[in-house]
N, C-alpha and C. Protein backbone atom coordinates (compact mmCIF):
# COMPACT_ATOMS: atom_id res chain seq x y z
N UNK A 1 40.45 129.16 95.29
CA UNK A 1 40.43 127.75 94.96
C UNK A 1 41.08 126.92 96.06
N UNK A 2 42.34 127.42 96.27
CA UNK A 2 43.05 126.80 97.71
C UNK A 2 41.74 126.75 98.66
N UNK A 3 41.51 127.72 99.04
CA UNK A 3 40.21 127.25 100.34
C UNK A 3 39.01 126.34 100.04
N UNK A 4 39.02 126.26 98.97
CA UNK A 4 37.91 124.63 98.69
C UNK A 4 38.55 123.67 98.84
N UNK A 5 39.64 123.62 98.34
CA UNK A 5 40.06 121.88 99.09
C UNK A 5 40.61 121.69 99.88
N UNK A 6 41.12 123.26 100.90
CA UNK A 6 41.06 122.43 102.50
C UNK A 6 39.99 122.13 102.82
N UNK A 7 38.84 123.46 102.69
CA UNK A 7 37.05 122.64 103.21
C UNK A 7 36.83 121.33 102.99
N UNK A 8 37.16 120.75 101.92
CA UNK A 8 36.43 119.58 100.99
C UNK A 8 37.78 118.73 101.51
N UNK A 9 38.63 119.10 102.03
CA UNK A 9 39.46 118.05 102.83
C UNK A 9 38.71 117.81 104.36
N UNK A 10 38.78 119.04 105.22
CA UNK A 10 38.88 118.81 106.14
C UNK A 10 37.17 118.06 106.24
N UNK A 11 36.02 118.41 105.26
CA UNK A 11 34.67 117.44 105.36
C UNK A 11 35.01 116.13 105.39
N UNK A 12 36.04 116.14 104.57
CA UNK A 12 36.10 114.55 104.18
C UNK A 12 36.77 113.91 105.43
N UNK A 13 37.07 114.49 106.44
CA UNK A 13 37.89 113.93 107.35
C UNK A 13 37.04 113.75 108.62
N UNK A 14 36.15 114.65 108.45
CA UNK A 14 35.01 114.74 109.16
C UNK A 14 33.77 113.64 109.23
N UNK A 15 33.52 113.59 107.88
CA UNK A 15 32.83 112.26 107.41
C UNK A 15 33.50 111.02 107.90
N UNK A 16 35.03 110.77 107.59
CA UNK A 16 35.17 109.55 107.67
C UNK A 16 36.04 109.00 109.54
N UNK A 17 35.72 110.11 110.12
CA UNK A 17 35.40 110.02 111.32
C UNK A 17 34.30 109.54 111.99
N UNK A 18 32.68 110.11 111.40
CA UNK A 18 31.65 109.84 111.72
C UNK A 18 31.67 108.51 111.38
N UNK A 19 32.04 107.99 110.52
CA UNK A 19 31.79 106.62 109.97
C UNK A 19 32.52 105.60 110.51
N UNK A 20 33.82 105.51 110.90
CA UNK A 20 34.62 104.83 111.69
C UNK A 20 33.98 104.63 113.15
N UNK A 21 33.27 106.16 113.38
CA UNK A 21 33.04 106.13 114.84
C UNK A 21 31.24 105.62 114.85
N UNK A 22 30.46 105.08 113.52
CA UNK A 22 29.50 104.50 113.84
C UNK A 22 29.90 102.99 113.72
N UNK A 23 30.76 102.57 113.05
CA UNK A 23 30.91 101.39 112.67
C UNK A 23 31.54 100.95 113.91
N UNK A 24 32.12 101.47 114.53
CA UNK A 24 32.85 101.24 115.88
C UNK A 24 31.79 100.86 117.34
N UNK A 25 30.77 101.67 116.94
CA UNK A 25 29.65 101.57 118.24
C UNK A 25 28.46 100.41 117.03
N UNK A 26 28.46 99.70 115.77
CA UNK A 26 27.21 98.86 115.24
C UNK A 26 28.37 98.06 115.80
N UNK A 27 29.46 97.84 115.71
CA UNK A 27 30.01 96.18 115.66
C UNK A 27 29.70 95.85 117.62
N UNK A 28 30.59 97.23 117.73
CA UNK A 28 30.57 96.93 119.07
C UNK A 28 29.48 96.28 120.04
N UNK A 29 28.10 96.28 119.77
CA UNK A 29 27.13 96.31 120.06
C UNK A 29 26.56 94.73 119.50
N UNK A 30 27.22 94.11 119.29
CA UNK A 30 27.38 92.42 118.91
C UNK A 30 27.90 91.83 119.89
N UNK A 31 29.08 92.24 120.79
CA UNK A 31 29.88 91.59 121.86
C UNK A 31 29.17 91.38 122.92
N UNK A 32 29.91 90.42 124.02
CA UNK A 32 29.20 90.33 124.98
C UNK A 32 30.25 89.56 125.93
N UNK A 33 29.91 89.40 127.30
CA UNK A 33 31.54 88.86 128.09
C UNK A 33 30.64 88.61 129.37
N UNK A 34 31.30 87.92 130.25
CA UNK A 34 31.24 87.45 131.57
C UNK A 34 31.82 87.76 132.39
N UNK A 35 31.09 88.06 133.46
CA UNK A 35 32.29 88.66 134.28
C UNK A 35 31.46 87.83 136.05
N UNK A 36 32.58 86.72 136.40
CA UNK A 36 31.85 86.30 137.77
C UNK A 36 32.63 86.87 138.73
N UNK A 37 32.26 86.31 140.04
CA UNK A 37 33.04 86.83 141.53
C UNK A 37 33.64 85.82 142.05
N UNK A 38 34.88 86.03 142.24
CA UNK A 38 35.46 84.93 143.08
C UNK A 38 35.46 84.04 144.00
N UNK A 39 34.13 84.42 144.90
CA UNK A 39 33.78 83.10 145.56
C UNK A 39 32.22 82.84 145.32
N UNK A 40 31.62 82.48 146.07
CA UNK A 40 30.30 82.10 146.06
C UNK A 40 29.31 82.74 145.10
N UNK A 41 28.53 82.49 144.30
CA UNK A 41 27.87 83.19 143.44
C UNK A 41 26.20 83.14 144.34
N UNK A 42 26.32 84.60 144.00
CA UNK A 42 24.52 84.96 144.89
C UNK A 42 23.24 85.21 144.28
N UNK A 43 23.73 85.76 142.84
CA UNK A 43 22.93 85.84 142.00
C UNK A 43 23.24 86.03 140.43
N UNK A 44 22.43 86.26 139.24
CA UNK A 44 22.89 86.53 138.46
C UNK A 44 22.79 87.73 137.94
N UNK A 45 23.14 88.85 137.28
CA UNK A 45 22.61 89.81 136.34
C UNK A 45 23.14 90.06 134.54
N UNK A 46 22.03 90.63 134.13
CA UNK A 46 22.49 90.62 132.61
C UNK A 46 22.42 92.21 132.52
N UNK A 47 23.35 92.63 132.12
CA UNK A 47 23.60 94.44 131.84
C UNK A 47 23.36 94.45 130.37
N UNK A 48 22.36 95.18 129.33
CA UNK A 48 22.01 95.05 127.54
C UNK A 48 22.32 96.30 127.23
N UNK A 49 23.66 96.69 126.90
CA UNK A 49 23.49 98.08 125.93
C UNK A 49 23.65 98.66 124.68
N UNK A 50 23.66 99.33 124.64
CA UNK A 50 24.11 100.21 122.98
C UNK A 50 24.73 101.18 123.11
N UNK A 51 26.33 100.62 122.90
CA UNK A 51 27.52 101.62 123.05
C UNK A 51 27.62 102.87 122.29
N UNK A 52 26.45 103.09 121.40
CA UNK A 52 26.67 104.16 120.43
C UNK A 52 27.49 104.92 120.22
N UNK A 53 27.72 106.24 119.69
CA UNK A 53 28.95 106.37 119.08
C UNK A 53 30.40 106.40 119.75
N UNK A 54 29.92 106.65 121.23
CA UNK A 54 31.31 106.96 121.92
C UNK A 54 31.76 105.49 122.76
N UNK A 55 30.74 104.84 122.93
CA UNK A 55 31.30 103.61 123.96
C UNK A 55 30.91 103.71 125.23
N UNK A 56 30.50 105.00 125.94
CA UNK A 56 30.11 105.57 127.32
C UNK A 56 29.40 104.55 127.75
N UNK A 57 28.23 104.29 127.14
CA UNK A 57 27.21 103.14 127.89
C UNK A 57 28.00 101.65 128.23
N UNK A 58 28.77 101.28 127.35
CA UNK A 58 29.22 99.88 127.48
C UNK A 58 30.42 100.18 128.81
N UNK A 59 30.94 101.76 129.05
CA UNK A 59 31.80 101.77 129.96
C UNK A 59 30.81 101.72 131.35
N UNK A 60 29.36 102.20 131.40
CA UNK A 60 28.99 102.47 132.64
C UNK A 60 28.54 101.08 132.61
N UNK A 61 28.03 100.23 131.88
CA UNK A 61 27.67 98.36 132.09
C UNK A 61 28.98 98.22 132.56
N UNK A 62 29.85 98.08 132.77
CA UNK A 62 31.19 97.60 132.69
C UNK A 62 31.42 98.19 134.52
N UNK A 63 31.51 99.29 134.61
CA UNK A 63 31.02 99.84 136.21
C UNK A 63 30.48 99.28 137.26
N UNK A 64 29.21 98.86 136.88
CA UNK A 64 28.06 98.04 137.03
C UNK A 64 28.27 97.05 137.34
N UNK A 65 28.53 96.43 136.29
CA UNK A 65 29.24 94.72 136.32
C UNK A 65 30.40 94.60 137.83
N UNK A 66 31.18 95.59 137.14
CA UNK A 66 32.40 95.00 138.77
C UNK A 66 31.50 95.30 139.78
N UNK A 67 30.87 96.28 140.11
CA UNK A 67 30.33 96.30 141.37
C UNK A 67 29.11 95.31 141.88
N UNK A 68 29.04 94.59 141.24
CA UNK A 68 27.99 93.67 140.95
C UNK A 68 29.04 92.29 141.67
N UNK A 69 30.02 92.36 141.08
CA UNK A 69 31.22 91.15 141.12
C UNK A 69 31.36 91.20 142.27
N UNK A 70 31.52 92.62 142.90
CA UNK A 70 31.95 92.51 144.22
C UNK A 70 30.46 92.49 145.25
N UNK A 71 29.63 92.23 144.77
CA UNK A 71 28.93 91.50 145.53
C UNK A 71 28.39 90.51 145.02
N UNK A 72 29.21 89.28 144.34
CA UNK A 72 28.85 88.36 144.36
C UNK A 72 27.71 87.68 143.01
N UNK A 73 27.64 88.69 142.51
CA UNK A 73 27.03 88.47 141.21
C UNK A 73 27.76 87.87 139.94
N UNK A 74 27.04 87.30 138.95
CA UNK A 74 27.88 86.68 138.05
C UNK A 74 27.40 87.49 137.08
N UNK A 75 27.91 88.45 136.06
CA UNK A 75 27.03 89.66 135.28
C UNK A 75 27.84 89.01 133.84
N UNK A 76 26.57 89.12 133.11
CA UNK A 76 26.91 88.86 131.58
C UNK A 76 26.44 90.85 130.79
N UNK A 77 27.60 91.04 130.48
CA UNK A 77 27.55 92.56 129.92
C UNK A 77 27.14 92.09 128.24
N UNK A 78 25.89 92.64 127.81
CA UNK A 78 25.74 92.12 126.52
C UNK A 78 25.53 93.08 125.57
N UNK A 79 26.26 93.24 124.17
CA UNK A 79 25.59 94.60 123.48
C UNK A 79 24.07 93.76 122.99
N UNK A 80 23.67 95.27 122.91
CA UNK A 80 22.17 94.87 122.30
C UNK A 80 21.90 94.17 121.56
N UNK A 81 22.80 93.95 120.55
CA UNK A 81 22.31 92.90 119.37
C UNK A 81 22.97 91.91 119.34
N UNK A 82 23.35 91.22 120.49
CA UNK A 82 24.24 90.01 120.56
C UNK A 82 22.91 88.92 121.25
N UNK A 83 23.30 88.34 120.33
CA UNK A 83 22.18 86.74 121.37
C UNK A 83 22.16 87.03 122.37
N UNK A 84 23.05 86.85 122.99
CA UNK A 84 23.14 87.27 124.61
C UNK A 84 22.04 87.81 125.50
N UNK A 85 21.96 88.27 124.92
CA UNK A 85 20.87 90.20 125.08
C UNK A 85 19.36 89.58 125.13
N UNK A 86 19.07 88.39 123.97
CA UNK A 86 18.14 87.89 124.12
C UNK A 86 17.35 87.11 124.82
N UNK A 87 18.44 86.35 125.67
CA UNK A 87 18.03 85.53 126.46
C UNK A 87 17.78 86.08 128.01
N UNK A 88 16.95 86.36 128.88
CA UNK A 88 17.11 87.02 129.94
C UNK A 88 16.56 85.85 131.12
N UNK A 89 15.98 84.99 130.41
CA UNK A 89 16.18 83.27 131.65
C UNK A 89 17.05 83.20 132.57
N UNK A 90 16.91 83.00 133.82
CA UNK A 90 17.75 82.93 134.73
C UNK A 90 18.70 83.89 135.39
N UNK A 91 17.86 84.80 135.32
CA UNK A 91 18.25 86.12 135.48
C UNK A 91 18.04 87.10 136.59
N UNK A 92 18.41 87.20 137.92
CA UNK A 92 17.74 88.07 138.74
C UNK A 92 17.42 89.65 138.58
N UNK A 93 18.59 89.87 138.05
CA UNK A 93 18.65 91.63 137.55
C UNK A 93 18.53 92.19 135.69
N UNK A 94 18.44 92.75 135.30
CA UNK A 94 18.12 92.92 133.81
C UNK A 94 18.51 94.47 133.98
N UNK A 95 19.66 95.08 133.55
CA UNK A 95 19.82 96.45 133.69
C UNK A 95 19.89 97.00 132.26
N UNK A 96 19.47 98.04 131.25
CA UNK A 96 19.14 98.32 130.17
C UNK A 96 20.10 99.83 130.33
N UNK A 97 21.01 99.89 129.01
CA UNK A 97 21.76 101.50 128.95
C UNK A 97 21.73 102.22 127.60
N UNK A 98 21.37 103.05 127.31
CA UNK A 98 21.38 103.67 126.24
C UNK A 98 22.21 105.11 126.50
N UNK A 99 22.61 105.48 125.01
CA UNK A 99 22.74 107.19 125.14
C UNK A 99 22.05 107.62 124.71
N UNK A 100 21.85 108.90 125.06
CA UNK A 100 20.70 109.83 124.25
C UNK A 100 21.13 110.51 122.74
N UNK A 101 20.06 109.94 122.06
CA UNK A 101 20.37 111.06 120.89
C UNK A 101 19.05 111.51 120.19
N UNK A 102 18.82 112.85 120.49
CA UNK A 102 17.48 113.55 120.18
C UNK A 102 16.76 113.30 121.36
N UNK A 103 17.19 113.20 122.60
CA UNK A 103 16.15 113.04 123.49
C UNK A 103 15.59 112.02 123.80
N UNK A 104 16.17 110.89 123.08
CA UNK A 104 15.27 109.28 123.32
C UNK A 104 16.97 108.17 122.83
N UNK A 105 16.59 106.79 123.58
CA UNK A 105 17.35 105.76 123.45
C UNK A 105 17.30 105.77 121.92
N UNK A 106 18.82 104.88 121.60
CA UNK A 106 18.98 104.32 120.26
C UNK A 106 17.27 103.60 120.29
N UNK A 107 17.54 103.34 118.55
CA UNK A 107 16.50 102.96 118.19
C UNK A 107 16.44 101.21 118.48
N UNK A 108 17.67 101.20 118.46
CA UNK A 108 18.13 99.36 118.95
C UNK A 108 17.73 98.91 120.34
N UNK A 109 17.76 100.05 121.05
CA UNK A 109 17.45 99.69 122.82
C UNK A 109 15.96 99.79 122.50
N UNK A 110 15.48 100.64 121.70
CA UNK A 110 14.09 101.10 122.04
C UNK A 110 12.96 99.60 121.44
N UNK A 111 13.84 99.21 120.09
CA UNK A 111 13.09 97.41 119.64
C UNK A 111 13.75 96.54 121.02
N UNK A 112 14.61 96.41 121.32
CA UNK A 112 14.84 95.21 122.42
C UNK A 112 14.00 95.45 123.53
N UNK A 113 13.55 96.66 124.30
CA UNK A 113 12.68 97.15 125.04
C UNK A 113 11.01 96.49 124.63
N UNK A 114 10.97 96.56 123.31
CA UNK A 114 9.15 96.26 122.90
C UNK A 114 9.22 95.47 123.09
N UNK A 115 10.15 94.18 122.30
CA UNK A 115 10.27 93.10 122.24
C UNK A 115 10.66 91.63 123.26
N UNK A 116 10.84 92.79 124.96
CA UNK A 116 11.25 91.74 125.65
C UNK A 116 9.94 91.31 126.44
N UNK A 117 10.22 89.78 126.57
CA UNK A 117 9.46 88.99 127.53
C UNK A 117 9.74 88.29 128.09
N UNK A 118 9.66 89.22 129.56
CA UNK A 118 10.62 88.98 131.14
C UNK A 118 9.93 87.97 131.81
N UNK A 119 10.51 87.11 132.48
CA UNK A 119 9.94 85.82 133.77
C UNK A 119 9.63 87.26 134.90
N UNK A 120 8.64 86.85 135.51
CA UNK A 120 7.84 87.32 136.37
C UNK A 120 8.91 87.89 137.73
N UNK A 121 9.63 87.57 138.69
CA UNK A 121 10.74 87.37 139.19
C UNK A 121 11.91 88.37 139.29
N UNK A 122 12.28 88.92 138.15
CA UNK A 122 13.55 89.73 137.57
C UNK A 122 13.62 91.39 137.83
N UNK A 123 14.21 91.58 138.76
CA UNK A 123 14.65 93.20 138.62
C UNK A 123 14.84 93.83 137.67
N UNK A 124 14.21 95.28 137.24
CA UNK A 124 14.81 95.70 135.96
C UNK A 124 14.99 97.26 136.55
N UNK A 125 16.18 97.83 135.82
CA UNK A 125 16.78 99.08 135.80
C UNK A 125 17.19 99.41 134.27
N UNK A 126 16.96 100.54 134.12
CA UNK A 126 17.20 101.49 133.11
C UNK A 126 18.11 102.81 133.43
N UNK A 127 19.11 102.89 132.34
CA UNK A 127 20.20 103.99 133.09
C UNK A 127 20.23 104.47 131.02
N UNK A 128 21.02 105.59 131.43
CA UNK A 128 21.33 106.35 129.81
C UNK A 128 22.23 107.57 130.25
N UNK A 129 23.00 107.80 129.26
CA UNK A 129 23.81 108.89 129.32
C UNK A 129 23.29 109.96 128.14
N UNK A 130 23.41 111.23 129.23
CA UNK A 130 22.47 112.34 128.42
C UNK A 130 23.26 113.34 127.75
N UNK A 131 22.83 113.96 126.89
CA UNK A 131 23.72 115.18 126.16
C UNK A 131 23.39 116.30 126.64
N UNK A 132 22.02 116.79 127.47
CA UNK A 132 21.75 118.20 128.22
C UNK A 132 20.87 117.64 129.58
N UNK A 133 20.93 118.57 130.29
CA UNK A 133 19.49 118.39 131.46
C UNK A 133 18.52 118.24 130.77
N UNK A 134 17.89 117.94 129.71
CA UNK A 134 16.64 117.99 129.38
C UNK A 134 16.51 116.55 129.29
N UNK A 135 17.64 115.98 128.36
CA UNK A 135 17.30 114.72 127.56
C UNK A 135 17.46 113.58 128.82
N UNK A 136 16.60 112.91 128.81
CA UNK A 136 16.48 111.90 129.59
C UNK A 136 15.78 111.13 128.87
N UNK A 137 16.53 110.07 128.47
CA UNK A 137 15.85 108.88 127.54
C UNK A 137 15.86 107.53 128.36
N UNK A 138 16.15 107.71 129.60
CA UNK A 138 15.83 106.96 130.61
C UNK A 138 14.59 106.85 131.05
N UNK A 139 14.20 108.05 130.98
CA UNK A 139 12.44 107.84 131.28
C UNK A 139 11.27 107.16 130.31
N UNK A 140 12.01 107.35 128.77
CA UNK A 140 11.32 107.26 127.74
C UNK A 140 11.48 105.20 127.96
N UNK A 141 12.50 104.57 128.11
CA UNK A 141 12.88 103.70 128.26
C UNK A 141 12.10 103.12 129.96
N UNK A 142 11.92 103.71 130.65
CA UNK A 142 10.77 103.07 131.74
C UNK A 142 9.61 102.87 130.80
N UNK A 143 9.31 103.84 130.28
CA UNK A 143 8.12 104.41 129.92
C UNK A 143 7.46 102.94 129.21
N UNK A 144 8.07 102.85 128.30
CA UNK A 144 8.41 101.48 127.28
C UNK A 144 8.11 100.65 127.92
N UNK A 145 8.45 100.38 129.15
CA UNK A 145 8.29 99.38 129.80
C UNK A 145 6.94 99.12 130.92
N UNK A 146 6.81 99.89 131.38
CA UNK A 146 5.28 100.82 132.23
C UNK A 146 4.17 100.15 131.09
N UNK A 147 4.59 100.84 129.74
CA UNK A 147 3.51 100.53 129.33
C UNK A 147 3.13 99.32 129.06
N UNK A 148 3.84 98.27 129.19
CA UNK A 148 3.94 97.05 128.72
C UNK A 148 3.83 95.97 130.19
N UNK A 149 3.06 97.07 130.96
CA UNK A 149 3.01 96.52 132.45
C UNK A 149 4.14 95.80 133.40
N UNK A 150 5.16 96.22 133.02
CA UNK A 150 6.26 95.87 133.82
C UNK A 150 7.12 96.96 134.47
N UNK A 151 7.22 96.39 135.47
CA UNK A 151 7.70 97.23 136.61
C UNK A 151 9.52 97.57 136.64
N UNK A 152 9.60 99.12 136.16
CA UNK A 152 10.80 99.33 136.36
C UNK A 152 11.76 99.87 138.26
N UNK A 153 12.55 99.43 138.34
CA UNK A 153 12.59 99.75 140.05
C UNK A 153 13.24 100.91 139.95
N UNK A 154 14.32 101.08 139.29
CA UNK A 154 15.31 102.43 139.29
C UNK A 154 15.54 102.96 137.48
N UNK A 155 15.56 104.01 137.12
CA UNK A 155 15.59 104.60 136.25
C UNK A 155 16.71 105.98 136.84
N UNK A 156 17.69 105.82 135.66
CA UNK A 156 18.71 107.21 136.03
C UNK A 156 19.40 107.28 135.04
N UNK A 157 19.66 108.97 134.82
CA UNK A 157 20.73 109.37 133.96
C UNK A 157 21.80 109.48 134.45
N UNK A 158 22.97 109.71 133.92
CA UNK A 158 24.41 109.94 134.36
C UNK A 158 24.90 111.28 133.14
N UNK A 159 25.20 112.25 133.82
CA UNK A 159 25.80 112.85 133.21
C UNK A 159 25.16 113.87 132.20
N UNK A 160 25.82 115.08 132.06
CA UNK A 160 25.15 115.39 130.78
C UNK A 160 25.88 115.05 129.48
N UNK A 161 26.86 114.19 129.01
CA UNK A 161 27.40 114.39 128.28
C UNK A 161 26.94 112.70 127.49
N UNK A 162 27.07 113.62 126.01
CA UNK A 162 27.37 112.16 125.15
C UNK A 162 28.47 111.67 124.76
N UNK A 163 29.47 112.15 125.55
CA UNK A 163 31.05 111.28 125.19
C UNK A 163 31.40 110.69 125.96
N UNK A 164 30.32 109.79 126.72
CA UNK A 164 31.68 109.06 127.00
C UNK A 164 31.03 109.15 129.08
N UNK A 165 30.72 107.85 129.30
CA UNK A 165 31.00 107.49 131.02
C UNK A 165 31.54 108.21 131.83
N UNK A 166 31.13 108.85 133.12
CA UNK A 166 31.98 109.43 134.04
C UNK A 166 33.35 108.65 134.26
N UNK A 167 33.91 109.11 135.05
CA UNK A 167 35.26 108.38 135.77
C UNK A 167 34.51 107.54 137.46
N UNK A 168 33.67 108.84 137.75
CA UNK A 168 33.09 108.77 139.19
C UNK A 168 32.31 107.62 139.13
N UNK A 169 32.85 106.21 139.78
CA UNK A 169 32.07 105.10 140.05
C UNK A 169 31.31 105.23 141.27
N UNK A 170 31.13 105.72 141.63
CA UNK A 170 30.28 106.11 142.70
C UNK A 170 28.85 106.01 142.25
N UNK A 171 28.38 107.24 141.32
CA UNK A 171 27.39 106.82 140.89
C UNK A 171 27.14 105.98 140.16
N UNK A 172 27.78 105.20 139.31
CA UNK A 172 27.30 103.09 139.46
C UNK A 172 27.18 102.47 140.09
N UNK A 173 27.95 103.09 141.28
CA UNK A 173 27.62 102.01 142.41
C UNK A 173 26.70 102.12 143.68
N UNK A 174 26.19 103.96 143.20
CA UNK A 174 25.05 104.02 143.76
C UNK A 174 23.57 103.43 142.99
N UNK A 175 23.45 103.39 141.81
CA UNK A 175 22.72 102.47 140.94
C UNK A 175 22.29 101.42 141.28
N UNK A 176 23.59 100.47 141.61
CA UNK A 176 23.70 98.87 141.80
C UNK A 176 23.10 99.08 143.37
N UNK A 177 23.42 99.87 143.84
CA UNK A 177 22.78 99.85 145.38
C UNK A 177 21.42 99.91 145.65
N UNK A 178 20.71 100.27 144.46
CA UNK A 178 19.91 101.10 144.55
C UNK A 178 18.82 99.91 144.14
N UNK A 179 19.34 99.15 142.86
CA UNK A 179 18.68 98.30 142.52
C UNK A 179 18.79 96.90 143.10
N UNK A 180 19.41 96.94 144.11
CA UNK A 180 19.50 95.39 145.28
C UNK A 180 18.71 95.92 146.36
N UNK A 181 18.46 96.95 146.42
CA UNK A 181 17.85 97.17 147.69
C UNK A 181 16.42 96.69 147.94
C-alpha cells in the first residue's frame, strides 16, 4: 500500500510539472519586446516564436536579436500569438523559431506560417530546435512556405535537444550572417 502513494505522489508531481511547464511556454508566447541599436538604425527585423515547453526558441530569438543590434537592426522579438507577430509591415527580415515535437513545429508556428501575408521585399528565415538528428521541423516550416510560393533564404536546426538553446552564439550569429548576406 505504501508503494501506491509514493507512485500516485510522485505522478502527481509529475503532472503538475507538465502543466506549470505548458502554461509557462502558452503565456509566454503572448509577449513581445524591442530591442534597437544604439546608433543609426539600418534596418528592421521581426524574430516570431513559440517558446514551447522549455523557452529554448525564445532564447535563440533573443541571440538573434542582439546580433542583429549589433548590426544595427531594430528587432521586435514576438511570441507567436502576440499581435506583434501579426503585423510583419515594415519589415526587412521575418525570422520564424519553433521546437520540435514529433518531428514538426508547434501547431501555433505551423497556423501563423499558413496564415502569413508577406510584402514582396522581406527576408525570411526559419530556425527550430530539434530533439534527434532526424527531426527537423525546420524544413517542414520552409516547406509551408515553398508551398505558398514564398521564398525561404536560410532554414536551420540548432541542436539536438528539446531543452533548451545552446550557450554557443556562434551559431546565431552564423544564422544572422547568413541571412544578411
Amino acid at each position: 500500500m505504501n508503494i501506491l502513494i509514493i507512485v500516485g505522489i510522485i505522478l502527481a508531481i509529475i503532472v503538475l510539472v507538465a502543466v506549470v511547464a505548458y502554461l509557462i511556454g502558452f503565456y509566454g508566447s503572448y509577449g513581445s519586446e524591442t530591442i534597437k541599436p544604439d546608433g543609426k538604425i539600418t534596418g528592421k527585423a521581426l524574430i516570431v516564436y513559440d517558446p514551447g515547453l522549455t523557452g529554448g526558441t525564445k532564447t535563440a530569438a533573443l541571440y538573434m536579436a542582439e546580433d542583429l543590434k549589433s548590426k544595427d537592426y531594430e528587432v521586435k522579438v514576438a511570441g507567436v500569438r502576440s499581435s506583434d507577430a501579426a503585423n510583419v509591415s515594415g519589415y526587412d527580415i521575418l525570422i520564424v523559431g519553433s521546437p520540435t515535437y514529433g518531428a514538426n513545429p508547434t501547431g501555433p508556428i505551423k497556423s501563423y506560417l499558413n496564415g502569413l501575408k508577406l510584402p514582396e521585399d522581406i527576408t525570411i528565415g526559419v530556425y527550430s530546435l530539434a530533439g534527434s538528428n532526424t527531426q527537423d521541423s525546420n524544413l517542414v516550416m520552409a516547406q509551408i512556405l515553398k508551398d505558398k510560393s514564398i521564398q525561404v533564404k536560410i532554414s536551420m536546426k540548432f541542436g539536438n535537444s528539446a531543452f533548451g538553446a545552446s550557450g554557443d552564439k556562434n551559431q546565431y550569429s552564423n544564422f544572422v550572417s547568413q541571412i544578411l548576406a
